[in-house]
N, C-alpha and C. Protein backbone atom coordinates (compact mmCIF):
# COMPACT_ATOMS: atom_id res chain seq x y z
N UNK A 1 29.58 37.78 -81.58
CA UNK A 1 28.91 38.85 -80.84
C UNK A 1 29.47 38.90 -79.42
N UNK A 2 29.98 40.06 -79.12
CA UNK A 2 30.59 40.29 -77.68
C UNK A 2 29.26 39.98 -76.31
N UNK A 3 30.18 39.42 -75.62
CA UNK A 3 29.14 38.85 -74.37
C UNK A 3 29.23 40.66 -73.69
N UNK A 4 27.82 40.85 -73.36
CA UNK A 4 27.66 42.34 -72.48
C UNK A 4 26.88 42.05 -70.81
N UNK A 5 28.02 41.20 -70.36
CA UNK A 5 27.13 40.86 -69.27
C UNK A 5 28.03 40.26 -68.67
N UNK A 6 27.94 40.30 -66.91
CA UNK A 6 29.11 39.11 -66.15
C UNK A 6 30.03 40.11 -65.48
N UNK A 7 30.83 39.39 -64.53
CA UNK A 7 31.92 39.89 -63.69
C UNK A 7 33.19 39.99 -64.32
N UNK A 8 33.52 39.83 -65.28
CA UNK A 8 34.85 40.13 -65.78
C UNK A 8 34.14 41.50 -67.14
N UNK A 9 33.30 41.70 -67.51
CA UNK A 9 32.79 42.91 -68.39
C UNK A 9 32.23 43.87 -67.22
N UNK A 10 32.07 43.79 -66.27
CA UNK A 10 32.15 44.75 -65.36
C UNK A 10 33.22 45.09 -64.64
N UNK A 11 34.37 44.66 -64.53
CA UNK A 11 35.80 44.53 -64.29
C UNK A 11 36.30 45.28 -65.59
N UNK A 12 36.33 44.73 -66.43
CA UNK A 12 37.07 45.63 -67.66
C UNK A 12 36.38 46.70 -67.80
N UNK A 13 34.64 47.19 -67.61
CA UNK A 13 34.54 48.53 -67.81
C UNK A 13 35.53 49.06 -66.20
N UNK A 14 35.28 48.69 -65.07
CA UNK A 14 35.95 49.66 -64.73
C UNK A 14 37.27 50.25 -64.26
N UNK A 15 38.08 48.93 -65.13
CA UNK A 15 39.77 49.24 -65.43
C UNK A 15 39.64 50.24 -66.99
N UNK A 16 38.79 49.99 -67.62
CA UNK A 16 38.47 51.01 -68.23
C UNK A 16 38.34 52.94 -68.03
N UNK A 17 37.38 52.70 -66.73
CA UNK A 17 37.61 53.95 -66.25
C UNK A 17 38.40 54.55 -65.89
N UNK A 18 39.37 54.39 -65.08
CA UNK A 18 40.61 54.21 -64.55
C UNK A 18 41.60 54.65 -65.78
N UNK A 19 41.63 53.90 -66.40
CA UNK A 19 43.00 54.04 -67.95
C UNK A 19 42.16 55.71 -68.58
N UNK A 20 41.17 55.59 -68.90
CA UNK A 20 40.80 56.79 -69.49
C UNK A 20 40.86 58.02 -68.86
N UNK A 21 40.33 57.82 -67.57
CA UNK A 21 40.38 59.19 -66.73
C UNK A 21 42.05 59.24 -66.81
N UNK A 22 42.87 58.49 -66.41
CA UNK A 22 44.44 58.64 -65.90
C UNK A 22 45.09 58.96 -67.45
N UNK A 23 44.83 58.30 -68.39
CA UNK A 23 45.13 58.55 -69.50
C UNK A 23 45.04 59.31 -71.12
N UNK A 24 43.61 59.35 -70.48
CA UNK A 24 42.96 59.55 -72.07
C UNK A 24 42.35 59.02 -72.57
N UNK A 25 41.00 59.05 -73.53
CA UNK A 25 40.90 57.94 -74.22
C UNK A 25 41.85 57.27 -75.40
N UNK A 26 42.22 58.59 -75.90
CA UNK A 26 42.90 58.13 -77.48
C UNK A 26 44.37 57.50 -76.92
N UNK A 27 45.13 57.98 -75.83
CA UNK A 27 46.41 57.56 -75.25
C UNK A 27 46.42 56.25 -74.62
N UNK A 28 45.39 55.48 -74.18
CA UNK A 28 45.08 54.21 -73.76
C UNK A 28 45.03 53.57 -74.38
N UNK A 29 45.27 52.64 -74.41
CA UNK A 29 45.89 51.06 -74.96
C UNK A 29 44.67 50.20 -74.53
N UNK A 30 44.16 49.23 -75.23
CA UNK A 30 43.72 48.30 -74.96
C UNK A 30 43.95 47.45 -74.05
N UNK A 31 45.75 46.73 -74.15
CA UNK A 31 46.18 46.13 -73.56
C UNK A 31 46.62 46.48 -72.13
N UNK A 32 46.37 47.35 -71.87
CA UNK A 32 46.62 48.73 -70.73
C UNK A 32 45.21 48.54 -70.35
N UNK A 33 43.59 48.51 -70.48
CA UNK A 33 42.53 48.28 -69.82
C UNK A 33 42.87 46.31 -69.21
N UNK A 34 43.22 45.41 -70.34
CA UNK A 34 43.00 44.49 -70.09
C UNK A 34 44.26 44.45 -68.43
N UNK A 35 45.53 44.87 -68.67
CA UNK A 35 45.78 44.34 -67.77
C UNK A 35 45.48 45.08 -66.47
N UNK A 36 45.05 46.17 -66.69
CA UNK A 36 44.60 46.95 -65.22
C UNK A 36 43.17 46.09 -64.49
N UNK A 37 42.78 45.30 -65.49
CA UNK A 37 41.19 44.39 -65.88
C UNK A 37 42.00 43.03 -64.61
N UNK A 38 42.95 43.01 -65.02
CA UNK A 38 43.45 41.35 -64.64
C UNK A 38 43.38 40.55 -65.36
N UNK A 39 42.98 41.06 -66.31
CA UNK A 39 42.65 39.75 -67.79
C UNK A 39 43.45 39.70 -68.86
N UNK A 40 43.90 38.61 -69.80
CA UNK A 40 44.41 38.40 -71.00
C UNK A 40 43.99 39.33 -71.85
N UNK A 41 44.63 40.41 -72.97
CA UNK A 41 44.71 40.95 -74.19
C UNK A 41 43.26 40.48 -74.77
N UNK A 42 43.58 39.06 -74.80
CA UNK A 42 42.45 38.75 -75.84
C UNK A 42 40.65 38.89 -75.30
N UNK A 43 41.05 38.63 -73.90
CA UNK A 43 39.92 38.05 -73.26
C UNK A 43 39.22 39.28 -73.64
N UNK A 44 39.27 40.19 -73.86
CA UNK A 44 38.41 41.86 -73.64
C UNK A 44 37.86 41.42 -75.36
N UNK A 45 38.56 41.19 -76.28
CA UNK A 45 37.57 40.93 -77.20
C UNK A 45 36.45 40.02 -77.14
N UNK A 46 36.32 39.11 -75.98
CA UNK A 46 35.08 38.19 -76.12
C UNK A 46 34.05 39.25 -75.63
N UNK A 47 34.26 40.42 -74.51
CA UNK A 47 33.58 41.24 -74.40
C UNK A 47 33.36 42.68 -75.60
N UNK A 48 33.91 42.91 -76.22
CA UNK A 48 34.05 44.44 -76.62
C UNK A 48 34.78 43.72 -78.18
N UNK A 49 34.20 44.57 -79.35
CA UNK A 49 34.49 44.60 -80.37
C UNK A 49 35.79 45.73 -80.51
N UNK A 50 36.19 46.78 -79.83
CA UNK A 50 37.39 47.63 -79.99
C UNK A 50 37.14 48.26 -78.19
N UNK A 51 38.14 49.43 -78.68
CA UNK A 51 38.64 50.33 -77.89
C UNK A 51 36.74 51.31 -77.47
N UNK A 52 36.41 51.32 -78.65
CA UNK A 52 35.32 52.78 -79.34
C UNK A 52 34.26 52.45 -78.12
N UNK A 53 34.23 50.14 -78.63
CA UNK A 53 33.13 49.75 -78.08
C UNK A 53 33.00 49.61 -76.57
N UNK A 54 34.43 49.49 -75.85
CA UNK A 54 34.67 50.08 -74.52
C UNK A 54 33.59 50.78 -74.17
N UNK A 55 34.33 52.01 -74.55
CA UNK A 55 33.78 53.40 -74.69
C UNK A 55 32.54 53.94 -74.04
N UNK A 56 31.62 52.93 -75.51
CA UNK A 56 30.21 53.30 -75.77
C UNK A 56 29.53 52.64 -74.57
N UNK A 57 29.94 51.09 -74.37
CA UNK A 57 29.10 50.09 -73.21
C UNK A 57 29.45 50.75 -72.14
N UNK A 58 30.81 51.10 -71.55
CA UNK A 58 30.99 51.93 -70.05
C UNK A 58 30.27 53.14 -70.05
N UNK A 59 29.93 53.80 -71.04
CA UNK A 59 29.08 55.03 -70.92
C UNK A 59 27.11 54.65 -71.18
N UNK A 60 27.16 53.52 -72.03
CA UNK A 60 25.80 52.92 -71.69
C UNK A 60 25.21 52.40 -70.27
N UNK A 61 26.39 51.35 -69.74
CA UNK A 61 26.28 50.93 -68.47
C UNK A 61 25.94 52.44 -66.93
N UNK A 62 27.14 53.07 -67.19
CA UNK A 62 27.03 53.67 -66.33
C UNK A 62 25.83 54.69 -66.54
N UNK A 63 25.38 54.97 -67.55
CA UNK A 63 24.33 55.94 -67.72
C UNK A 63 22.71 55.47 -67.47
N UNK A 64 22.93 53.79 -67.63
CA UNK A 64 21.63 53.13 -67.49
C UNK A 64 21.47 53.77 -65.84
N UNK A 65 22.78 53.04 -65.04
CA UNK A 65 22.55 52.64 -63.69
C UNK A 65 22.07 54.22 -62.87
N UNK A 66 22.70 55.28 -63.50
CA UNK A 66 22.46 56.64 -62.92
C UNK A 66 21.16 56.90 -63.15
N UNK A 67 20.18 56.69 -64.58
CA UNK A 67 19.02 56.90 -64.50
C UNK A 67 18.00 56.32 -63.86
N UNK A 68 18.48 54.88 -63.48
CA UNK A 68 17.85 53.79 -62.62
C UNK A 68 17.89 54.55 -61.00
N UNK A 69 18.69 55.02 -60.60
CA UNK A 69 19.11 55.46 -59.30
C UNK A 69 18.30 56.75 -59.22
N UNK A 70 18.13 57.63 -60.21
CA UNK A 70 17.74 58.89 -60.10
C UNK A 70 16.07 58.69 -60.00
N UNK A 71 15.70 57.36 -61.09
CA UNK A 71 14.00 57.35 -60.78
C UNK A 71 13.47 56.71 -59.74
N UNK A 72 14.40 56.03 -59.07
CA UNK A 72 14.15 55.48 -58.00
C UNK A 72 13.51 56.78 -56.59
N UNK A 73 14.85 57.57 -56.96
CA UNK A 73 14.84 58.96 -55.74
C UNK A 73 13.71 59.69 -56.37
N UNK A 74 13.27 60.01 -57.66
CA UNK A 74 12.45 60.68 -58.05
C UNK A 74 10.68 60.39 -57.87
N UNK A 75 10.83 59.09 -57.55
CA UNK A 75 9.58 58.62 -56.98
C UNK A 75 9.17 58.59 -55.39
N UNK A 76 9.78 58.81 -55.17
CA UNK A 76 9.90 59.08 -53.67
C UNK A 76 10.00 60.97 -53.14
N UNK A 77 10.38 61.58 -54.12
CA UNK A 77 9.69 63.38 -54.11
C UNK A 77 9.26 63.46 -54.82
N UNK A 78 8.17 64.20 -53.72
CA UNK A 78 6.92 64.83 -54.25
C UNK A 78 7.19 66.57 -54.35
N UNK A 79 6.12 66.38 -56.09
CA UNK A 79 6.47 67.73 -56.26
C UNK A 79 7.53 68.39 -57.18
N UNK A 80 7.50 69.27 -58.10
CA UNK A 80 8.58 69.65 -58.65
C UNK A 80 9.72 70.17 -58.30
N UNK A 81 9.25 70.71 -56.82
CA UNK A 81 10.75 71.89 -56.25
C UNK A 81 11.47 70.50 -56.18
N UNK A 82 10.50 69.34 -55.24
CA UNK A 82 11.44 68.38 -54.56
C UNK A 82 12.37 67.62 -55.67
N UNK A 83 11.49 67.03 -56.48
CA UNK A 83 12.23 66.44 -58.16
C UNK A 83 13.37 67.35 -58.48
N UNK A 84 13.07 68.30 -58.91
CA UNK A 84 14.35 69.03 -58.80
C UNK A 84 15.51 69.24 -58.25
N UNK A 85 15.44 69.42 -56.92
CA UNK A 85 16.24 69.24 -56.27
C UNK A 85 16.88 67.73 -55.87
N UNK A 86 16.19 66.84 -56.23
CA UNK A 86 16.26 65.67 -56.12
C UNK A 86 17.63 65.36 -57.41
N UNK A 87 17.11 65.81 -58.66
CA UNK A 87 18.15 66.02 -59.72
C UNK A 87 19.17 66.23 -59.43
N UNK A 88 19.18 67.47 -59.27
CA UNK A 88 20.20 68.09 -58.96
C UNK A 88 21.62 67.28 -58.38
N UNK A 89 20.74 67.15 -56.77
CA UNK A 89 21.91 66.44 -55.83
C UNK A 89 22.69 64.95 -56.64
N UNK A 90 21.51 64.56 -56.80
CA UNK A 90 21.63 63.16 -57.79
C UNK A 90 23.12 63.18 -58.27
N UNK A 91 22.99 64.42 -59.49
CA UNK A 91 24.37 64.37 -60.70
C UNK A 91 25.52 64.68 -60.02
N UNK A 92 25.14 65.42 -58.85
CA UNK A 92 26.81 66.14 -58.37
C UNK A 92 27.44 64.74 -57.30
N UNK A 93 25.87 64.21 -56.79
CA UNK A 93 26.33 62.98 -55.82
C UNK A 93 27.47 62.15 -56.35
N UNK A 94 26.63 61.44 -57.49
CA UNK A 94 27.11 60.44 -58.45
C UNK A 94 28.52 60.57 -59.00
N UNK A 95 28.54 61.82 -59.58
CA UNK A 95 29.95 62.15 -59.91
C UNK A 95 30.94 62.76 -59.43
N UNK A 96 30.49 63.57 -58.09
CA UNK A 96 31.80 63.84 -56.99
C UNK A 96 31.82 62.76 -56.67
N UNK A 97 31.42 61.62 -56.28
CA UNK A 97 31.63 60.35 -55.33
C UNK A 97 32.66 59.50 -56.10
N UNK A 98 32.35 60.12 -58.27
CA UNK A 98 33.41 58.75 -59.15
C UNK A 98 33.81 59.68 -59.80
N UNK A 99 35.23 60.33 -59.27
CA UNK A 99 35.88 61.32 -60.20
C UNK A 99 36.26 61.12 -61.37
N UNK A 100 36.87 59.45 -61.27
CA UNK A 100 37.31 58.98 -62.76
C UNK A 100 36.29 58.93 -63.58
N UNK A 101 35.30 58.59 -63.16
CA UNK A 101 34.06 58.64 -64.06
C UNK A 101 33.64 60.13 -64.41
N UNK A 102 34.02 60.85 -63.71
CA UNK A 102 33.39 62.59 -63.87
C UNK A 102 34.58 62.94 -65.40
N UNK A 103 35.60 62.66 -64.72
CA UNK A 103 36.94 63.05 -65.87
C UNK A 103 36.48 62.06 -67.28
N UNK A 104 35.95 60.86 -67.22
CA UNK A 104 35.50 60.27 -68.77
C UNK A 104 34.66 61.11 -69.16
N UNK A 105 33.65 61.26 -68.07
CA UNK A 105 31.66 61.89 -68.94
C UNK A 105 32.75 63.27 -69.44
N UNK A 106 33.12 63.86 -68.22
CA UNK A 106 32.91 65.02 -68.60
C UNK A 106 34.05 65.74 -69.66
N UNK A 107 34.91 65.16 -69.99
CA UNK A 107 36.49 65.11 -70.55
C UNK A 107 36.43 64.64 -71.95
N UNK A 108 36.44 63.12 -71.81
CA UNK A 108 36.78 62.36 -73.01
C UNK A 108 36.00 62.08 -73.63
N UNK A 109 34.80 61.99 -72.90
CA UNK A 109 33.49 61.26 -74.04
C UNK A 109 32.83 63.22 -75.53
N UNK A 110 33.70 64.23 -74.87
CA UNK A 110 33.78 65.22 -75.38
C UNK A 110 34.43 65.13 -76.68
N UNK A 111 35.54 64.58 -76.91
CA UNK A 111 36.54 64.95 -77.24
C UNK A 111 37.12 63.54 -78.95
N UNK A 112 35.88 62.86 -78.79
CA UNK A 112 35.85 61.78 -79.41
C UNK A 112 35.23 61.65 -81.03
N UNK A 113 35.02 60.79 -81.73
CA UNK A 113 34.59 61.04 -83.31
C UNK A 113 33.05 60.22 -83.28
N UNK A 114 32.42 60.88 -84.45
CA UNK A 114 30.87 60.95 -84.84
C UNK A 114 30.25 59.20 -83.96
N UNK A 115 31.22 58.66 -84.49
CA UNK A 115 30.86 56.96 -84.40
C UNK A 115 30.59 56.59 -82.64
N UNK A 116 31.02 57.33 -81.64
CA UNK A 116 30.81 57.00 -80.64
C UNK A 116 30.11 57.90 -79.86
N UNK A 117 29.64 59.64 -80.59
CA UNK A 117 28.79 60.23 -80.17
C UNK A 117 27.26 59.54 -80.54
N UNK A 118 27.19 59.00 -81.68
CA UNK A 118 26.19 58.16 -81.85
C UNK A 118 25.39 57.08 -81.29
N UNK A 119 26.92 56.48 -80.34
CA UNK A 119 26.54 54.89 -79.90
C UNK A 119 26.01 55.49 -78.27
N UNK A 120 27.00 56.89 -78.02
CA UNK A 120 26.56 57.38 -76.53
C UNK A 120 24.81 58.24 -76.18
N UNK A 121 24.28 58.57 -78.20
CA UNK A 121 23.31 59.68 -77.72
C UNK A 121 22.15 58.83 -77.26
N UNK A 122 21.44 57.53 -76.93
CA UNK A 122 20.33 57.11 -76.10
C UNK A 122 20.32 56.57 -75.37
N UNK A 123 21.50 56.29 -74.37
CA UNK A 123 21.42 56.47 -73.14
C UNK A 123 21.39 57.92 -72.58
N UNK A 124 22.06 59.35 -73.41
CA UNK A 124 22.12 60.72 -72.73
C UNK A 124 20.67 60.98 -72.86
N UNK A 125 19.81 60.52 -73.98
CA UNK A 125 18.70 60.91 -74.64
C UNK A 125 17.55 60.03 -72.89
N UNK A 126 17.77 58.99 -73.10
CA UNK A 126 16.94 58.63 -71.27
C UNK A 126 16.96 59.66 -70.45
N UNK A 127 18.61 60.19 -70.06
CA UNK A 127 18.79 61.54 -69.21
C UNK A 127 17.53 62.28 -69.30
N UNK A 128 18.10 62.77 -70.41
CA UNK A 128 17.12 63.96 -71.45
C UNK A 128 15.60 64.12 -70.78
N UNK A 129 15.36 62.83 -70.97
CA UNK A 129 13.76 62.53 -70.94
C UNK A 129 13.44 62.52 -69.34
N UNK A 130 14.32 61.88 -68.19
CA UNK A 130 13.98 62.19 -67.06
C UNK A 130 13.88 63.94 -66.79
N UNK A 131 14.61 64.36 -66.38
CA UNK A 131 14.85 66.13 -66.75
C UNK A 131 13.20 66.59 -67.56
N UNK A 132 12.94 66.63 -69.07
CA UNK A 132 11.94 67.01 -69.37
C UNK A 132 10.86 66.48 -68.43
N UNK A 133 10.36 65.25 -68.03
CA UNK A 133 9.80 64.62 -67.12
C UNK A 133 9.05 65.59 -66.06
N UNK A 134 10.33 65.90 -65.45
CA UNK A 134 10.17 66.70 -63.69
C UNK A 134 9.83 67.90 -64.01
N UNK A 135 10.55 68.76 -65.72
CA UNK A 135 9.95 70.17 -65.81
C UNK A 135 8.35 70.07 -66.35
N UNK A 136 7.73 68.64 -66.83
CA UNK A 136 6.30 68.88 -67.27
C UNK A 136 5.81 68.69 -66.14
N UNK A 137 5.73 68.05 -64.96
CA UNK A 137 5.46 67.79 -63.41
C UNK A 137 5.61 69.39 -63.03
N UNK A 138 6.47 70.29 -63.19
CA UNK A 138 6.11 71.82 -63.00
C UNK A 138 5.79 72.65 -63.43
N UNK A 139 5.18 72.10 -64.72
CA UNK A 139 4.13 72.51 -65.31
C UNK A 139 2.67 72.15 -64.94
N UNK A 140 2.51 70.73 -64.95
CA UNK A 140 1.13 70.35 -64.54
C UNK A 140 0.84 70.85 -63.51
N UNK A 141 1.66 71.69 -62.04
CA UNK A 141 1.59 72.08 -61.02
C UNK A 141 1.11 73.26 -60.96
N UNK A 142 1.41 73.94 -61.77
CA UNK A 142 1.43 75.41 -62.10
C UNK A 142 2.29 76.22 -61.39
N UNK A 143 3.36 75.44 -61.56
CA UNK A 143 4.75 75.91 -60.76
C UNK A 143 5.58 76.26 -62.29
N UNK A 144 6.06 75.88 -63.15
CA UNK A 144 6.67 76.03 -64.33
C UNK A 144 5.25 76.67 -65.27
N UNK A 145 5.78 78.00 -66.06
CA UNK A 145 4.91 78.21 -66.86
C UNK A 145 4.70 77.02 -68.02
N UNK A 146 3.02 77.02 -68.81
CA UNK A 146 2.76 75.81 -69.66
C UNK A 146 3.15 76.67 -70.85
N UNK A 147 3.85 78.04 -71.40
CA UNK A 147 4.40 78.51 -72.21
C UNK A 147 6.02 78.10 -72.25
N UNK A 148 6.35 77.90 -71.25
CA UNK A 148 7.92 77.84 -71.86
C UNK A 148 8.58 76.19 -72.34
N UNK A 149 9.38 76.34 -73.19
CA UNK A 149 9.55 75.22 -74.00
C UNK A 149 10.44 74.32 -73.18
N UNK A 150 9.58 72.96 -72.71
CA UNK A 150 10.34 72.19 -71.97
C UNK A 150 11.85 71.55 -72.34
N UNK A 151 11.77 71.21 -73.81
CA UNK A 151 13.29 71.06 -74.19
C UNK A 151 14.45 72.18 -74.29
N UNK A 152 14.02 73.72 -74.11
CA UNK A 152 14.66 74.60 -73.99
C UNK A 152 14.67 74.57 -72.28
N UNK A 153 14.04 74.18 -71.75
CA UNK A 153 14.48 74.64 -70.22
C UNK A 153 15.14 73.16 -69.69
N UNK A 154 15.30 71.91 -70.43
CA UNK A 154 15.52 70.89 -69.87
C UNK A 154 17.26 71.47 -70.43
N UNK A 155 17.48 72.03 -71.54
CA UNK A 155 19.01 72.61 -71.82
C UNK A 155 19.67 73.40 -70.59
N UNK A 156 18.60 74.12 -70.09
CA UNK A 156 19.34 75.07 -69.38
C UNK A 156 19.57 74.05 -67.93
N UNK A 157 18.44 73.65 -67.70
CA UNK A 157 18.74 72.26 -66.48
C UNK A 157 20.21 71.36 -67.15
N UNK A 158 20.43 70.76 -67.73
CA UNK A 158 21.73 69.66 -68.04
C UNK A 158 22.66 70.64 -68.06
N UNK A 159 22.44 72.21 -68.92
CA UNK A 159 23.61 72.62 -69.45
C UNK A 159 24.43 73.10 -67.89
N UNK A 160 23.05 73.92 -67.36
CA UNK A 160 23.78 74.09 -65.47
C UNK A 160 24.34 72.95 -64.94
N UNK A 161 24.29 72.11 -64.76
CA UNK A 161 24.76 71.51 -63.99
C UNK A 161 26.16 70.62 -64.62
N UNK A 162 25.81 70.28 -65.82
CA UNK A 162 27.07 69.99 -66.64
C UNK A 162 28.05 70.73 -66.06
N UNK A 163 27.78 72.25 -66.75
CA UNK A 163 28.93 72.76 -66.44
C UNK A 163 29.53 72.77 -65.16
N UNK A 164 29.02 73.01 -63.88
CA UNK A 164 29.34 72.96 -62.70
C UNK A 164 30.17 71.60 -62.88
N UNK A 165 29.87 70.13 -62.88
CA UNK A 165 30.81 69.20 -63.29
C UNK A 165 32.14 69.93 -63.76
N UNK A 166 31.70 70.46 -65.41
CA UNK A 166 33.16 70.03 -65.88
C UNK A 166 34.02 71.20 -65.24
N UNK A 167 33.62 72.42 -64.28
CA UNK A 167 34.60 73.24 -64.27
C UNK A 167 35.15 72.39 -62.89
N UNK A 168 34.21 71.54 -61.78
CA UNK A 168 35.26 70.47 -60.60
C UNK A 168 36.07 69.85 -61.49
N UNK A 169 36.16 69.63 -62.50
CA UNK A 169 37.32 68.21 -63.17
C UNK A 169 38.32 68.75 -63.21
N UNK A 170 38.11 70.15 -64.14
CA UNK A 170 39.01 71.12 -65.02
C UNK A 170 39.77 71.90 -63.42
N UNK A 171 38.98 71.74 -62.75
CA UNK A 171 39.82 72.48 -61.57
C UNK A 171 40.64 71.28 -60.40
N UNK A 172 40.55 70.49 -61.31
CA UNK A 172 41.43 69.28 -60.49
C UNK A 172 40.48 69.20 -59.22
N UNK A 173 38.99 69.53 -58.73
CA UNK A 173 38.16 68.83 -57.60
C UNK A 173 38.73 69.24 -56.50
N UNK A 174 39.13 70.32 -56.43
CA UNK A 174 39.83 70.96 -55.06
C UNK A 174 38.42 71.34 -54.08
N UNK A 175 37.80 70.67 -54.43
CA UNK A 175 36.43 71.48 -53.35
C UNK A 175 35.42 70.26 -53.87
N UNK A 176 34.33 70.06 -52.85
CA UNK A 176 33.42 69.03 -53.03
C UNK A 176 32.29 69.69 -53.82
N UNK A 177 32.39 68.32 -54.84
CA UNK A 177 31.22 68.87 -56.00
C UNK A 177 29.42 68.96 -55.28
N UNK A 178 29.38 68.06 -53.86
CA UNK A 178 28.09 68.53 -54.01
C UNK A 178 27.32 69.41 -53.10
N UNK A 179 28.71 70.24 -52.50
CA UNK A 179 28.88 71.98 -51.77
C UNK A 179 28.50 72.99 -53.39
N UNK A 180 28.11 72.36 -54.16
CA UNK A 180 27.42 73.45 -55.59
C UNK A 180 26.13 73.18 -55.37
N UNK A 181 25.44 71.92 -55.01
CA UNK A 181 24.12 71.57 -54.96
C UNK A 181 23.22 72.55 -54.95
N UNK A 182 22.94 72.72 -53.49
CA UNK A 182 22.52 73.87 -53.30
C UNK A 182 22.55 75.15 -53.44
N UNK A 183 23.20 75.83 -54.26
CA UNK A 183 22.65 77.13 -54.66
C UNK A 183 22.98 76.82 -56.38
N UNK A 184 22.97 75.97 -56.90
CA UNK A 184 22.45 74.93 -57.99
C UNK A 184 21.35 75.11 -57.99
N UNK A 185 20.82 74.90 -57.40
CA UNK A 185 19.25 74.02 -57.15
C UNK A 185 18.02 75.51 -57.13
N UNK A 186 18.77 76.30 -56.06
CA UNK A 186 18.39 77.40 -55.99
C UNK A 186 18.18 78.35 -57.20
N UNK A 187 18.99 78.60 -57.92
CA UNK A 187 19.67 79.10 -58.91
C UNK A 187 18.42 78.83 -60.13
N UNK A 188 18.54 77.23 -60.62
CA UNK A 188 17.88 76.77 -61.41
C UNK A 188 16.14 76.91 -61.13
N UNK A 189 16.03 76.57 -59.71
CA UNK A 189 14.47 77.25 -59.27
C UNK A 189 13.97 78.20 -59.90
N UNK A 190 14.59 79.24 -59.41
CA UNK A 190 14.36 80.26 -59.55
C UNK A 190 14.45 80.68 -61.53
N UNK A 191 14.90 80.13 -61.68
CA UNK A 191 15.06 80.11 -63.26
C UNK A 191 13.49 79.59 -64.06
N UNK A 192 13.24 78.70 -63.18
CA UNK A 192 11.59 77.83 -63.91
C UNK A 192 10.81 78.18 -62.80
N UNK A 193 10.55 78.45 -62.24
CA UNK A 193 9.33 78.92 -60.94
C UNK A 193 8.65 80.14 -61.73
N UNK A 194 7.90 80.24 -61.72
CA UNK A 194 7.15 81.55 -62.70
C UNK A 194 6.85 82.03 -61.20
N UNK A 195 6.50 83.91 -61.77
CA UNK A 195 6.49 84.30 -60.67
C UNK A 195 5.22 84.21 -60.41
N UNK A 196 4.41 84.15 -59.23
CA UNK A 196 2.68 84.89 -59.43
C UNK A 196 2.22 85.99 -59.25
């Protein structure tokens, strides 16, 4: 059983990142993470069962730590506009600040087979659940109507802002991702704010 824990599995996820964003996933080599890692070929198997399992733990890891970071800020605004907006800044923060990481989420972890969309969907599924979270908080407010379907509006929340991501990657990041924030934020408001 691969050790998932320690300073050299946090080292190889993020020579990991690095090889994938610069490379690809499918064009990266194993032996190409280990030595960008500093480590022996072999040593990455005491951590990681393959390439896939890379993959799945750097996108578990990093997805834990973003939801950890986001409920942290989310407890600290009050209110749905603020949660919201709190979101918002959050995703564009996080991932304008780790481009290589923006080019994996938003690129490769796309582009991959059934076996590792599987291993990636409950950490996205935590996401998921923060997001629904803040739109039932604007509901209980009577800021979000209690008619509209929170997993249909938590789509339109990920799917906005996703996309804003993947079109900075796809546009090679010529402009700072979190100069979208705000009229993001705006945008999406105005999308769940019922009128009175």
């Amino acid at each position: 059983m691969p050790i998932k824990k320690g300073e050299k599995y946090l080292q190889i996820l993020e020579a990991a990142v690095k090889e994938f964003a610069e490379n690809g996933y499918h064009k990266t080599q194993v032996s190409r993470i280990a030595k960008e890692a500093g480590v022996a070929d072999g040593t990455i198997y005491l951590y990681f069962e393959s390439k896939e399992d890379i993959l799945i733990s750097l996108f578990t890891e990093k997805m834990g730590d973003f939801v950890a970071a986001l409920r942290n800020k989310l407890e600290a605004s009050k209110g749905f506009c603020e949660q919201l907006k709190t979101l918002v800044y959050h995703h564009l923060e996080m991932l304008g600040a780790n481009p290589a990481q923006a080019m994996v989420t938003q690129i490769e972890l796309r582009q991959i087979d059934p076996k590792i969309n599987q291993g990636i969907s409950a950490p996205l599924k935590s996401y998921f659940n923060v997001i629904e979270e803040v739109i039932r908080l604007g509901q209980q407010e009577g800021q979000v109507s209690k008619d509209l379907d929170v997993r249909l509006a938590r789509k339109l929340v990920f799917g906005a802002i996703d996309e804003v991501v993947t079109c900075w990657v796809m546009t090679t990041k010529k402009y700072e991702l979190i100069s979208l924030a705000e009229p993001l934020y705006a945008m999406l408001k105005a999308a769940l704010v019922k009128n009175k």
